[in-house]
Protein backbone atom coordinates (compact mmCIF):
# COMPACT_ATOMS: atom_id res chain seq x y z
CA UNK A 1 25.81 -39.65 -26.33
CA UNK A 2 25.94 -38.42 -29.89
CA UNK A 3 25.59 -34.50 -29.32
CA UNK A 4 27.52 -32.28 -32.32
CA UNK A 5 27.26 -32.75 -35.78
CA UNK A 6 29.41 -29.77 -37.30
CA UNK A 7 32.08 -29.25 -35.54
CA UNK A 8 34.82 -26.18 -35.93
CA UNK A 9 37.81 -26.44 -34.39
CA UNK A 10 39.89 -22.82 -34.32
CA UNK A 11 43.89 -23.38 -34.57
CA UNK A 12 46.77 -20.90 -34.35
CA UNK A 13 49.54 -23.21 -35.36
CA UNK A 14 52.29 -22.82 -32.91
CA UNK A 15 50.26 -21.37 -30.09
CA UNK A 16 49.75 -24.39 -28.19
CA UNK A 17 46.75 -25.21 -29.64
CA UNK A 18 47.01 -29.30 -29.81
CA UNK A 19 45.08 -29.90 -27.44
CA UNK A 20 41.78 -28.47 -29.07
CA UNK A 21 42.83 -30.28 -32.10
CA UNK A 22 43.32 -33.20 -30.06
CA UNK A 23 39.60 -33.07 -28.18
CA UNK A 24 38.23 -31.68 -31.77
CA UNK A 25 39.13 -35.22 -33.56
CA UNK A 26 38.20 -37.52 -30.64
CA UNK A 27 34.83 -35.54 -29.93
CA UNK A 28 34.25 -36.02 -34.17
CA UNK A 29 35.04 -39.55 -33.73
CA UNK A 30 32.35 -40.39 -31.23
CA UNK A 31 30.00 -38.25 -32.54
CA UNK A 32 30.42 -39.40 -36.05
CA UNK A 33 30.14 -35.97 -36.80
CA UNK A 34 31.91 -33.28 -39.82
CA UNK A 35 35.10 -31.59 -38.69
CA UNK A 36 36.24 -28.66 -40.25
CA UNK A 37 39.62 -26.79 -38.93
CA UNK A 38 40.58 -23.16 -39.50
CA UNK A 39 42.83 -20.31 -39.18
CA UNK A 40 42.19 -16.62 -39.48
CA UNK A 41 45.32 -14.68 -41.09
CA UNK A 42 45.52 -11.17 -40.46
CA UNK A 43 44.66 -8.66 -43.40
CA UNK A 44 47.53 -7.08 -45.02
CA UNK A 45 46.79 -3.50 -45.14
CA UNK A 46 48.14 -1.15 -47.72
CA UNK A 47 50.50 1.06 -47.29
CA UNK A 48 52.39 4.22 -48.16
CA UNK A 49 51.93 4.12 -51.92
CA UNK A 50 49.97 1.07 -51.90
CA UNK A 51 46.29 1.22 -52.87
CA UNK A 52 43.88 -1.05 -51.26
CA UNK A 53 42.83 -3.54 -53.82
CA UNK A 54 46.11 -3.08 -55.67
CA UNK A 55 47.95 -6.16 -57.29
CA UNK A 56 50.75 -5.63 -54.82
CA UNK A 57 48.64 -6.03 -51.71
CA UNK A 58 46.43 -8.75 -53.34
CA UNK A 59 49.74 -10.47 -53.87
CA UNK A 60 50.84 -10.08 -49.90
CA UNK A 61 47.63 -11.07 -48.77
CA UNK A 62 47.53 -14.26 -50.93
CA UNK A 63 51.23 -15.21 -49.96
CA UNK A 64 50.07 -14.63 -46.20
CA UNK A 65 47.31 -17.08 -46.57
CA UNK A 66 49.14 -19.65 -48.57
CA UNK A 67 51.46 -19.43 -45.33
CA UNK A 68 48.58 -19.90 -42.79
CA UNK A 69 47.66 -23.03 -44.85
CA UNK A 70 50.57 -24.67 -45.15
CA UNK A 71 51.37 -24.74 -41.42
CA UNK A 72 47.49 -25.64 -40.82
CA UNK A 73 47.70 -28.68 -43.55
CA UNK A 74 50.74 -29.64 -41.86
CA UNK A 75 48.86 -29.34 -38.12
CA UNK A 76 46.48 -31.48 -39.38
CA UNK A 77 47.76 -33.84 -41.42
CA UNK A 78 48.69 -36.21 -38.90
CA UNK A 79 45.00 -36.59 -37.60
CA UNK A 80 43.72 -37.63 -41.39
CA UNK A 81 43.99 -41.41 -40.91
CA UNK A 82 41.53 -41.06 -38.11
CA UNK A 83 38.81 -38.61 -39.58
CA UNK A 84 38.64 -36.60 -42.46
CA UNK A 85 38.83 -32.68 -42.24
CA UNK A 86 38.45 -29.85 -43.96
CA UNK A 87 40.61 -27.05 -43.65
CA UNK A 88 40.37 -23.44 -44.19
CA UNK A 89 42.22 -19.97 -43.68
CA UNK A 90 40.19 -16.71 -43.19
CA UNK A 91 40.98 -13.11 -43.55
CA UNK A 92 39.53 -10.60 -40.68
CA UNK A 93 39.16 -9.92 -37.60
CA UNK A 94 39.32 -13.65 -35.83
CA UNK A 95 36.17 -13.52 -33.38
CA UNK A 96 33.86 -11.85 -36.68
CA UNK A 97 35.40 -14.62 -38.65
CA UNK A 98 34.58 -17.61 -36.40
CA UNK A 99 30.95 -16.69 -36.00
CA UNK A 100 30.27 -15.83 -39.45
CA UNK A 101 31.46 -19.34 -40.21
CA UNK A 102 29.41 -20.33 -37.57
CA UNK A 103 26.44 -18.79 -39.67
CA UNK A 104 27.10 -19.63 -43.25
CA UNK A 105 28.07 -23.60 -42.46
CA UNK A 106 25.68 -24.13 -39.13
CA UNK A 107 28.19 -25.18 -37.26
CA UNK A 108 26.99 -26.24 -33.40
CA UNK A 109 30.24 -26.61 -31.66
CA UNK A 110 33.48 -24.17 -31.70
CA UNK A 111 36.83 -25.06 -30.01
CA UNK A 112 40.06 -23.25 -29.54
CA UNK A 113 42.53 -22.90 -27.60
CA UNK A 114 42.21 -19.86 -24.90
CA UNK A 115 43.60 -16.29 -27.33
CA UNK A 116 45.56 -15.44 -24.09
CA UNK A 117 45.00 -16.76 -20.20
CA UNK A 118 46.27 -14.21 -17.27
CA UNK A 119 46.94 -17.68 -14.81
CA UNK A 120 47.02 -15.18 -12.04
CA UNK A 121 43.47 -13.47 -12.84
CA UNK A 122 42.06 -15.98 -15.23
CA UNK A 123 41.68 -13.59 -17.48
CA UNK A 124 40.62 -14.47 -21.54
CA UNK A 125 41.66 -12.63 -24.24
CA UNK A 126 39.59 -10.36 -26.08
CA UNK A 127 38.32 -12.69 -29.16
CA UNK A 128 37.53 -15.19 -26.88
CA UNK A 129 35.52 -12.85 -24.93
CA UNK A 130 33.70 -11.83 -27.57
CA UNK A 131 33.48 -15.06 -28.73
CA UNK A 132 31.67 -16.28 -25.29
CA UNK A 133 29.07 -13.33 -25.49
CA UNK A 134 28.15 -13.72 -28.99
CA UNK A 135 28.82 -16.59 -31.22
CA UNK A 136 25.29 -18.82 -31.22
CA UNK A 137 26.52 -22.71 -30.77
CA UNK A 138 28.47 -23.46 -27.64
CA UNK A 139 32.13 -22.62 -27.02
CA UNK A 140 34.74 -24.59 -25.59
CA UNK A 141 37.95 -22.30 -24.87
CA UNK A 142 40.78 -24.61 -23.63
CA UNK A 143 43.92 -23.81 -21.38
CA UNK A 144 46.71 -24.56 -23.77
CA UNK A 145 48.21 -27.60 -21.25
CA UNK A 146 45.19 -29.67 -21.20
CA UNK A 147 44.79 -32.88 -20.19
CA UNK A 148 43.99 -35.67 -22.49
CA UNK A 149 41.76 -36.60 -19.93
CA UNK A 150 39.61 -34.52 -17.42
CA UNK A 151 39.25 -35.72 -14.08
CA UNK A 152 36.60 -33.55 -12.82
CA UNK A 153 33.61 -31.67 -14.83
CA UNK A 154 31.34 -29.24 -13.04
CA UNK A 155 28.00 -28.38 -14.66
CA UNK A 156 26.73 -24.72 -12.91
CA UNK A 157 22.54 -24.63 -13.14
CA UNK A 158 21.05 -21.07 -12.59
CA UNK A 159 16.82 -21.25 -11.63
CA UNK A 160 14.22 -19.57 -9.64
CA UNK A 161 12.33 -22.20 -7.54
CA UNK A 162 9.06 -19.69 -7.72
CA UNK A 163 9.02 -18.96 -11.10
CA UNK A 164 8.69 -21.65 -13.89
CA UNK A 165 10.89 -20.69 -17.01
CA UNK A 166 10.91 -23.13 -20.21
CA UNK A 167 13.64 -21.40 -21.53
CA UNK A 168 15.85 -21.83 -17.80
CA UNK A 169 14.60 -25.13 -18.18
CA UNK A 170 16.12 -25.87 -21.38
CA UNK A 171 19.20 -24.05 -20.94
CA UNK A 172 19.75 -26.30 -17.91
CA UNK A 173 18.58 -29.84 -19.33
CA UNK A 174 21.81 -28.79 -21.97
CA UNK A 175 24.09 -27.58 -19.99
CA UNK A 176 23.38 -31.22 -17.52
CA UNK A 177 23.37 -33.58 -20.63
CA UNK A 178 26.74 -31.91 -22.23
CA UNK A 179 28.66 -32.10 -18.82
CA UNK A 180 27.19 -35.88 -18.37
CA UNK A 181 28.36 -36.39 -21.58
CA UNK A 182 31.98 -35.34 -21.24
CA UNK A 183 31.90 -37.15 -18.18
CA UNK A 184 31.28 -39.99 -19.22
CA UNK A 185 33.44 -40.42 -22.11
CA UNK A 186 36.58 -38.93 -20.02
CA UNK A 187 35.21 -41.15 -17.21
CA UNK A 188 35.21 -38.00 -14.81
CA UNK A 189 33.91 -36.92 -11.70
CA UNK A 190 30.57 -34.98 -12.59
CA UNK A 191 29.78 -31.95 -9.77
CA UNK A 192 26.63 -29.77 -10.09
CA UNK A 193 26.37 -26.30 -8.27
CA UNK A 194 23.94 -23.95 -7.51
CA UNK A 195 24.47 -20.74 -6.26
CA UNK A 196 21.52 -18.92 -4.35
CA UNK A 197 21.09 -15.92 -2.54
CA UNK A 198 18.25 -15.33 -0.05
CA UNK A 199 15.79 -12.59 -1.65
CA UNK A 200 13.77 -12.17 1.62
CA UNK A 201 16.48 -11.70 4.45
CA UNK A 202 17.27 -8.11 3.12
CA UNK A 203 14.26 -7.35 2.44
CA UNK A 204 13.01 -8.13 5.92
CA UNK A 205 15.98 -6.67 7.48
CA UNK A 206 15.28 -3.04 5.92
CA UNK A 207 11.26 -2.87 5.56
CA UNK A 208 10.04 -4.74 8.43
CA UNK A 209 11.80 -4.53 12.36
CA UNK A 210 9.27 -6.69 14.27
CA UNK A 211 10.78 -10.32 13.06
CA UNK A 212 13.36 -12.01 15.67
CA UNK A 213 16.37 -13.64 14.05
CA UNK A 214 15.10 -16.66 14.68
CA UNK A 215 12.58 -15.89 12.18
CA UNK A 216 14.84 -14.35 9.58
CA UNK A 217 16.44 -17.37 9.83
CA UNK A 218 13.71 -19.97 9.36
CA UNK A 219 12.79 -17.56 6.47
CA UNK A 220 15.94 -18.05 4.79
CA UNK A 221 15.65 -21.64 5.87
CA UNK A 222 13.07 -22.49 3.90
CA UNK A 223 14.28 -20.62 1.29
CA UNK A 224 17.21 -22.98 1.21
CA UNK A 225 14.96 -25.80 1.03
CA UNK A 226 13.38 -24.37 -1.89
CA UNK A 227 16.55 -24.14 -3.95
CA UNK A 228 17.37 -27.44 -2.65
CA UNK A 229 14.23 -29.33 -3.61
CA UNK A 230 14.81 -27.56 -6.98
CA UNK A 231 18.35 -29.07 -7.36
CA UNK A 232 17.01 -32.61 -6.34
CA UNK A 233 14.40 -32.41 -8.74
CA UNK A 234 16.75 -31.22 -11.53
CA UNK A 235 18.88 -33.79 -11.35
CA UNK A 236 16.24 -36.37 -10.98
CA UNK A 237 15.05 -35.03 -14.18
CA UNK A 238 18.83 -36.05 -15.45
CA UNK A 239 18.72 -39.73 -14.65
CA UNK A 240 15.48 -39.43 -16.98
CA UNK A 241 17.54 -38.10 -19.51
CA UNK A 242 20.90 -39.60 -19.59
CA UNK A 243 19.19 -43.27 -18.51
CA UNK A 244 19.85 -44.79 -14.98
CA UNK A 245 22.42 -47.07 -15.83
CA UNK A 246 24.48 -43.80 -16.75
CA UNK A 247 23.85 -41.68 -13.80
CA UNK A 248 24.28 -44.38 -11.50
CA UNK A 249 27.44 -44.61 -12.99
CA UNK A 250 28.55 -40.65 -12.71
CA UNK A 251 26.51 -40.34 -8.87
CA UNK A 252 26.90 -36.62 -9.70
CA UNK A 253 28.02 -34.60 -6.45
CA UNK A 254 25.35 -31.84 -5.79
CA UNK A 255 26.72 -28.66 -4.20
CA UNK A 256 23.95 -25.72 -2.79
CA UNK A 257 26.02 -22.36 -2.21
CA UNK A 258 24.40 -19.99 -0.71
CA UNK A 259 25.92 -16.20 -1.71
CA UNK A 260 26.86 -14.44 -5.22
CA UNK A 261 27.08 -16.83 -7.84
CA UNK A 262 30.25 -14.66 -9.26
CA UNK A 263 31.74 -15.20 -5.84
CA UNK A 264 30.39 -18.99 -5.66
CA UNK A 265 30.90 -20.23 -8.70
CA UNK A 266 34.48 -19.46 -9.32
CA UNK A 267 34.64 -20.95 -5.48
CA UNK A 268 33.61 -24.06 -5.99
CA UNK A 269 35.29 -24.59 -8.78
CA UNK A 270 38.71 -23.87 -7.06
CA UNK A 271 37.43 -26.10 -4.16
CA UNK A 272 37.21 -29.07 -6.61
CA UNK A 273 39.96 -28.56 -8.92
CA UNK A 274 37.43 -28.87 -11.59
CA UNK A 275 38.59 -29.24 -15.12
CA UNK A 276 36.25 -28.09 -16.81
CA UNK A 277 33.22 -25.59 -16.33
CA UNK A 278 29.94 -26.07 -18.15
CA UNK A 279 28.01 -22.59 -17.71
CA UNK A 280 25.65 -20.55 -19.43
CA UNK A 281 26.94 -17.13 -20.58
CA UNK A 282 23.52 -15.25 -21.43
CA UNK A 283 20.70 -14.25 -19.14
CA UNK A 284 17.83 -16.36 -19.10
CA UNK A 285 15.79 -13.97 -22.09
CA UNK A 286 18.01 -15.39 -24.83
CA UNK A 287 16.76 -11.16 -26.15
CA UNK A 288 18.74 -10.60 -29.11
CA UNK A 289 21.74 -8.05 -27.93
CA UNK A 290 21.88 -9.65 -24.46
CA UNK A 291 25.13 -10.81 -24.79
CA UNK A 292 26.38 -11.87 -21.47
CA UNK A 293 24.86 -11.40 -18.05
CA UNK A 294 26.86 -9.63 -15.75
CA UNK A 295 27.09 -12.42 -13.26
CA UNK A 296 28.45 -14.89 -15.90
CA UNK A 297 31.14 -12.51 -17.08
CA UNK A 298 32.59 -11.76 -13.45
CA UNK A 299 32.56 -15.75 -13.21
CA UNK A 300 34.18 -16.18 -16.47
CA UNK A 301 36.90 -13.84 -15.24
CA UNK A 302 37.81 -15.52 -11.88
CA UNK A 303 37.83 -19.23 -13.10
CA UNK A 304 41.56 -20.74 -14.22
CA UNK A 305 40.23 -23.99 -15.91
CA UNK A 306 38.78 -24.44 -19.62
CA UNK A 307 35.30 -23.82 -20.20
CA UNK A 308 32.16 -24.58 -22.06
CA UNK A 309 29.74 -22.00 -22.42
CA UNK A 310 26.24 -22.44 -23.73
CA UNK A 311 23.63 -19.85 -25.05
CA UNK A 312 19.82 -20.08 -24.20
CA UNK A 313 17.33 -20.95 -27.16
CA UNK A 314 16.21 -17.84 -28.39
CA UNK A 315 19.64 -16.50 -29.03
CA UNK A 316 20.54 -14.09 -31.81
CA UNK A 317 24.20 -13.26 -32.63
CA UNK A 318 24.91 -9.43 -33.37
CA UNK A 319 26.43 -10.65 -35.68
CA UNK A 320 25.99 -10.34 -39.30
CA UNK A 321 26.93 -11.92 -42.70
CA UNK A 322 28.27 -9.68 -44.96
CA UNK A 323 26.35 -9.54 -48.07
């Protein structure tokens, strides 16, 4: 399934960051798509007795980024038989830099290796946070020992079974067809989760004393059958997209959690030894400024294995050019 176009692949040479080169060529491969691989260098400052903008500093920061490029030419050259790449080396602030390239070239894939990965709290480093709440086209942040391969991709959906929502509806068609697509070319398990919480049990419990717990129950019951019917139908709606022959081949394994979905999510993903995590990162309003939902940020910071994050249509970066 042809899916990106533009790809940008996001190197720090030395820092373990084959692997995303390594995904980065094959992904441009079968996509027959444009790969362009950078670096962002650090800006050299000036100092005591050193004017900004003075010959002297320009002179630092050009030997800095004939340094970055050498090492990245070098990182890259042995992937040129197989596709041909651009590289480049920027000057700023890394996460700024990314997404403005994002802007200027319309690029609709990034992928880097993780800035820095707490393995104990699955913690991501700053850029790559900020990366995840604000660049526009998908991000795929990679552990830096990656397998060639994955062996297990979970796709996380996020609805409300009452409540039609194009825009929920198209964020979860995407996030479905990417995972089915990385499946299927790493020949992977494919698992699809949702996580629900009952709205009316609490509600019941606090305004209303004269229901049994038999009938909470068979509330929440049918609740549960809701959500489930809403799953089902979801990923009917996948074999539809992907073809039959395809699902048939994945039989994706449909999981219904019922609790937090920062609690859930990370859960099942444990349970499984999943691989990979395909997730969206914004609430369902794709507003401008709504950077990440609370809910996918507390999942973001629980789970240990790379991810792919996706942003709702309707998304607008902070983000600016500079004029």
């Amino acid at each position: 399934m042809r899916r990106f176009n533009n790809i940008l692949c996001v190197v720090t040479p030395g820092s373990g960051c084959k692997p995303a080169l390594e995904r980065a060529v094959t992904l441009t491969e079968n996509n027959q798509a444009s790969l362009t691989v950078i670096d962002v260098a650090e800006c050299v400052r000036a100092g005591i007795g050193m004017p900004e903008g003075s010959p002297v500093s320009a002179d630092l920061q050009a030997a800095v980024v004939r340094a970055h490029q050498q090492e990245l030419d070098s990182l890259v050259e042995p992937y040129r038989q197989r596709v041909k790449v651009q590289t480049q080396v920027l000057i700023g602030t890394p996460f700024l830099e990314i997404i403005r390239e994002v802007l200027r070239n319309r690029r609709d894939l990034v992928i880097k290796s993780a800035e820095t990965w707490d393995w104990q709290d699955g913690l991501f480093g700053s850029d790559d946070m900020h990366l995840l709440r604000k660049c526009p086209c998908p991000v795929w942040i990679m552990r830096s020992e990656e397998k060639a391969n994955y062996s297990r991709i979970m796709a996380a959906v996020d609805f409300n079974p009452w409540q039609e929502d194009a825009g929920e509806n198209d964020l979860n068609r995407l996030i479905l067809e990417l995972a089915s697509s990385m499946a299927l070319s790493d020949f992977a398990e494919l698992h699809v989760v949702h996580a629900w919480e009952s709205m009316t049990e609490n509600m019941i419990r606090v305004f209303s004393s004269e229901l049994s717990e038999e009938q909470i129950a068979a509330n929440v019951d049918r609740e549960r059958c809701d959500h489930q019917a809403q799953v089902e139908q979801l990923t009917g709606r996948l074999r539809d997209w992907i073809g039959t022959e395809a699902y048939d081949y994945l039989s994706p394994q449909l999981y219904l959690r019922q609790g937090n979905a920062r609690k859930e999510i990370p859960a099942q993903a444990r349970r499984i030894d999943a691989d990979l995590v395909v997730m969206g990162t914004v609430a369902r309003t794709g507003l401008a400024g709504f950077f990440m939902g609370n809910t996918a940020e507390a999942i973001l910071n629980q789970i240990n294995c790379s991810v792919l994050a996706i942003k709702p249509s309707g998304f607008v970066t902070p983000i600016r050019l500079e004029n």
